[in-house]
Protein backbone atom coordinates (compact mmCIF):
# COMPACT_ATOMS: atom_id res chain seq x y z
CA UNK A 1 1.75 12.84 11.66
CA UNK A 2 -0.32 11.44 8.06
CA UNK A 3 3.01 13.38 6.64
CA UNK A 4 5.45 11.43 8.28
CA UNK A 5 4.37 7.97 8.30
CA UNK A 6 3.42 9.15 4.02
CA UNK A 7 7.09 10.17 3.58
CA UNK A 8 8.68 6.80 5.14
CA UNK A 9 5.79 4.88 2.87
CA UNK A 10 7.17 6.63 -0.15
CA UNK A 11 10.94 5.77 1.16
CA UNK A 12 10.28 2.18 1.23
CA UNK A 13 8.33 2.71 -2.32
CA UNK A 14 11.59 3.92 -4.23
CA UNK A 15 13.57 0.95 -1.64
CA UNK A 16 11.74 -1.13 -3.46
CA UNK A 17 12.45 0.42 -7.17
CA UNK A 18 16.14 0.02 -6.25
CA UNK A 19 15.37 -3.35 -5.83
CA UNK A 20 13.63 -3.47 -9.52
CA UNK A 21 10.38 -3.76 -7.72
CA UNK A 22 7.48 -2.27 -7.90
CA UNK A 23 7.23 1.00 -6.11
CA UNK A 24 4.80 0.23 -2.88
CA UNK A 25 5.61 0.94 0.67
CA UNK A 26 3.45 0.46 3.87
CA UNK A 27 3.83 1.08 7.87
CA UNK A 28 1.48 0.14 10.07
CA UNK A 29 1.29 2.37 12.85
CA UNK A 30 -0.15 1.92 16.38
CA UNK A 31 -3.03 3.83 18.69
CA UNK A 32 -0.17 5.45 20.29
CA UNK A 33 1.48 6.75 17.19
CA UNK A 34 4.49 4.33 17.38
CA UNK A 35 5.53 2.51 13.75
CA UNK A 36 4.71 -1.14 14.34
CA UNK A 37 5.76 -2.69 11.42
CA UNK A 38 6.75 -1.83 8.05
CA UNK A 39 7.61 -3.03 4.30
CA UNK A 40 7.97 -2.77 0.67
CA UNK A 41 6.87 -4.46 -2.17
CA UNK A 42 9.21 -7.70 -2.92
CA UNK A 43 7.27 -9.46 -5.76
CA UNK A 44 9.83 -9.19 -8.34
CA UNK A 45 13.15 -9.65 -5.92
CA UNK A 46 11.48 -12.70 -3.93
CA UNK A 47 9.76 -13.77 -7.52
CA UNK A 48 6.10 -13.98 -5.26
CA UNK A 49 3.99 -11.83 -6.96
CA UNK A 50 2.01 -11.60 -3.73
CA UNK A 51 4.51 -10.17 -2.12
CA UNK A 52 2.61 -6.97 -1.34
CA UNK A 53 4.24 -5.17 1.41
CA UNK A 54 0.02 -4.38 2.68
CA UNK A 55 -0.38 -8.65 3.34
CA UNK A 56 2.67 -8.78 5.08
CA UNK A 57 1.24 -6.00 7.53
CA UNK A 58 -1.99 -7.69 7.63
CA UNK A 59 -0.25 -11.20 8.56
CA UNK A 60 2.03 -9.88 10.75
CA UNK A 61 -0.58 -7.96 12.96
CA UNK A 62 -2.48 -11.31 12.91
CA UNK A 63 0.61 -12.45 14.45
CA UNK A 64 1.53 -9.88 16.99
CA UNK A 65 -1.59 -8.02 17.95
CA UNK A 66 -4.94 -8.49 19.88
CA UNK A 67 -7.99 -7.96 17.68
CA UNK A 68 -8.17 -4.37 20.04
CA UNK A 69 -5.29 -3.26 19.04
CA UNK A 70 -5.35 -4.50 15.39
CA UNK A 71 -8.68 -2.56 14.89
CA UNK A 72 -6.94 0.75 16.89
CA UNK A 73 -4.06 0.25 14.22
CA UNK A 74 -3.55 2.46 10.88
CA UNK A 75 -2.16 1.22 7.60
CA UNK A 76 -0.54 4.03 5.94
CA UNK A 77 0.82 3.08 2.56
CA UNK A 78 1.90 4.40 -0.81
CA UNK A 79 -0.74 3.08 -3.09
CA UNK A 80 -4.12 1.99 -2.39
CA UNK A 81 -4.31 -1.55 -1.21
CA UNK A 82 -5.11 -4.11 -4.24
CA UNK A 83 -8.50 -6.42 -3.92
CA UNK A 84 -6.07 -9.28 -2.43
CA UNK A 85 -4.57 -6.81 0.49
CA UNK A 86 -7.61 -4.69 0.91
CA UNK A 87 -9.35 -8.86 1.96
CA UNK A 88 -6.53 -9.34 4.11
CA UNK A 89 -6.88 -5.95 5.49
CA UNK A 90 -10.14 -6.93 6.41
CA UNK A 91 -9.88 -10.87 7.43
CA UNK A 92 -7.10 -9.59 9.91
CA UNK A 93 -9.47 -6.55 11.33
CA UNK A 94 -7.51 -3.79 11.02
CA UNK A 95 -8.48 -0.11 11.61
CA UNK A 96 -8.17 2.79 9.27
CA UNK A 97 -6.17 3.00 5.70
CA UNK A 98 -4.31 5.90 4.51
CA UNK A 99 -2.95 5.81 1.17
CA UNK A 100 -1.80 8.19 -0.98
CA UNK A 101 -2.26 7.83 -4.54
CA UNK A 102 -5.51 5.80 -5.63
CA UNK A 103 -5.84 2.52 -7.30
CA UNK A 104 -7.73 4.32 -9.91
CA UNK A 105 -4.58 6.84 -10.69
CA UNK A 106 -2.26 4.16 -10.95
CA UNK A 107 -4.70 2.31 -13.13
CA UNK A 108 -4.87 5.33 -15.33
CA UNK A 109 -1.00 6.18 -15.33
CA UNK A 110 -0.12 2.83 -16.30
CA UNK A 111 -2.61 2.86 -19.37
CA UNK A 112 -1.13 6.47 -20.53
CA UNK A 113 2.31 5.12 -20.51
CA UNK A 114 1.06 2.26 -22.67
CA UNK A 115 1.77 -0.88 -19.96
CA UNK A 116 -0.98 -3.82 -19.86
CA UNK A 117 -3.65 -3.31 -17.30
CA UNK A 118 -3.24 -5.23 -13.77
CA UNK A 119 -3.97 -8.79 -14.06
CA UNK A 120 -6.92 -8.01 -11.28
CA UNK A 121 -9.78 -5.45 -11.70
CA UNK A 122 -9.37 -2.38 -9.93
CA UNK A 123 -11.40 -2.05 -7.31
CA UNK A 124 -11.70 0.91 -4.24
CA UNK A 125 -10.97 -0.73 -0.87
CA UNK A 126 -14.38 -0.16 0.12
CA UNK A 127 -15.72 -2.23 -2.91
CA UNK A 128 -13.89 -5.28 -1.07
CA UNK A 129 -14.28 -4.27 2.45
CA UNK A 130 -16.98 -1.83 3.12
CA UNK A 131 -16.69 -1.40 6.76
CA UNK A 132 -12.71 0.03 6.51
CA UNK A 133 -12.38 3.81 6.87
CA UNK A 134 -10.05 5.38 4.11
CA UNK A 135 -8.52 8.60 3.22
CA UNK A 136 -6.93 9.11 -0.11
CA UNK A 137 -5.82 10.27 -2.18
CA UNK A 138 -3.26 12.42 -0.32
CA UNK A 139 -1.64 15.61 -2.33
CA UNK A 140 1.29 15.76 -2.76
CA UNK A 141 2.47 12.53 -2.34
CA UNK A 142 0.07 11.01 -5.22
CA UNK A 143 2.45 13.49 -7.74
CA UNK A 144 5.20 11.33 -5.75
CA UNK A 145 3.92 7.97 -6.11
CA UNK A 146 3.53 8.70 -9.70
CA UNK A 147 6.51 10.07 -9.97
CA UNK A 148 8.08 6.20 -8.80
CA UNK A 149 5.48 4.54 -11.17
CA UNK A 150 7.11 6.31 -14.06
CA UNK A 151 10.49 5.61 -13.20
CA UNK A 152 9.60 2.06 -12.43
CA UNK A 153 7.56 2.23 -16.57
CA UNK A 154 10.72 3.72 -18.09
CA UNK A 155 13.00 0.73 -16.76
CA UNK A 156 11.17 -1.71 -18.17
């Protein structure tokens, strides 16, 4: 099922290229398997550069779902969440994060195509929220994720 819920993640990431946003897509998926909710990135088109499509999962399962079923809940997502979303992640109480190309390999991408370094330190998710179970990188669809990255550098 990781592949499934990876390859919809990666459809909302080049959703959100065709926007001319950045490519970053995220489902949250339920203890029964069922998608719950889902987004992509919207900073540029909604000119919020918080608009992280891993907050809006974490605000809308504050929203929507008991703490149980928060913490029975999996993020899957394209790129590892950011300090900001990997908090939220946290505050909200959400279970397990799957992502599949690492904070670290889009930090080091970005650098070889010559772009400025985030704005925020890079950070693993369990740096910001120790107790959150992660799995990630996930091969191949870190080659994919970088694949949108360097479409998304190129544009620019």
């Amino acid at each position: 099922m990781t592949t499934e819920y990876l390859r919809r993640c990666l459809d909302l990431a080049a959703q959100a290229l065709a926007e001319d946003d950045d490519p970053f897509g995220s489902v949250l998926v339920g203890p029964d398997g069922d998608v719950l909710a889902e987004d992509r990135n919207r900073e540029t088109s909604s000119a919020d550069p918080t608009a992280h499509p891993e907050l809006v999962l974490a605000q809308w399962a504050a929203k929507h779902l008991p703490p149980d079923a928060r913490a029975a809940s999996t993020v899957y997502t394209s790129g590892e969440h950011c300090p900001m979303c990997a908090a939220a992640h946290a505050w909200v109480g959400l279970g397990p994060i799957v992502y599949a190309a690492s904070s670290a390999q889009l930090a080091g991408w970005r650098a070889g195509w010559g772009l400025p370094p985030s704005p925020v330190t890079t950070f693993p998710i369990t740096a910001v929220a120790p107790g959150i179970v992660t799995t990630g990188p996930v091969p191949p669809f870190d080659d994919e994720v970088r694949q949108l990255h360097e479409r998304r550098a190129r544009s620019r």
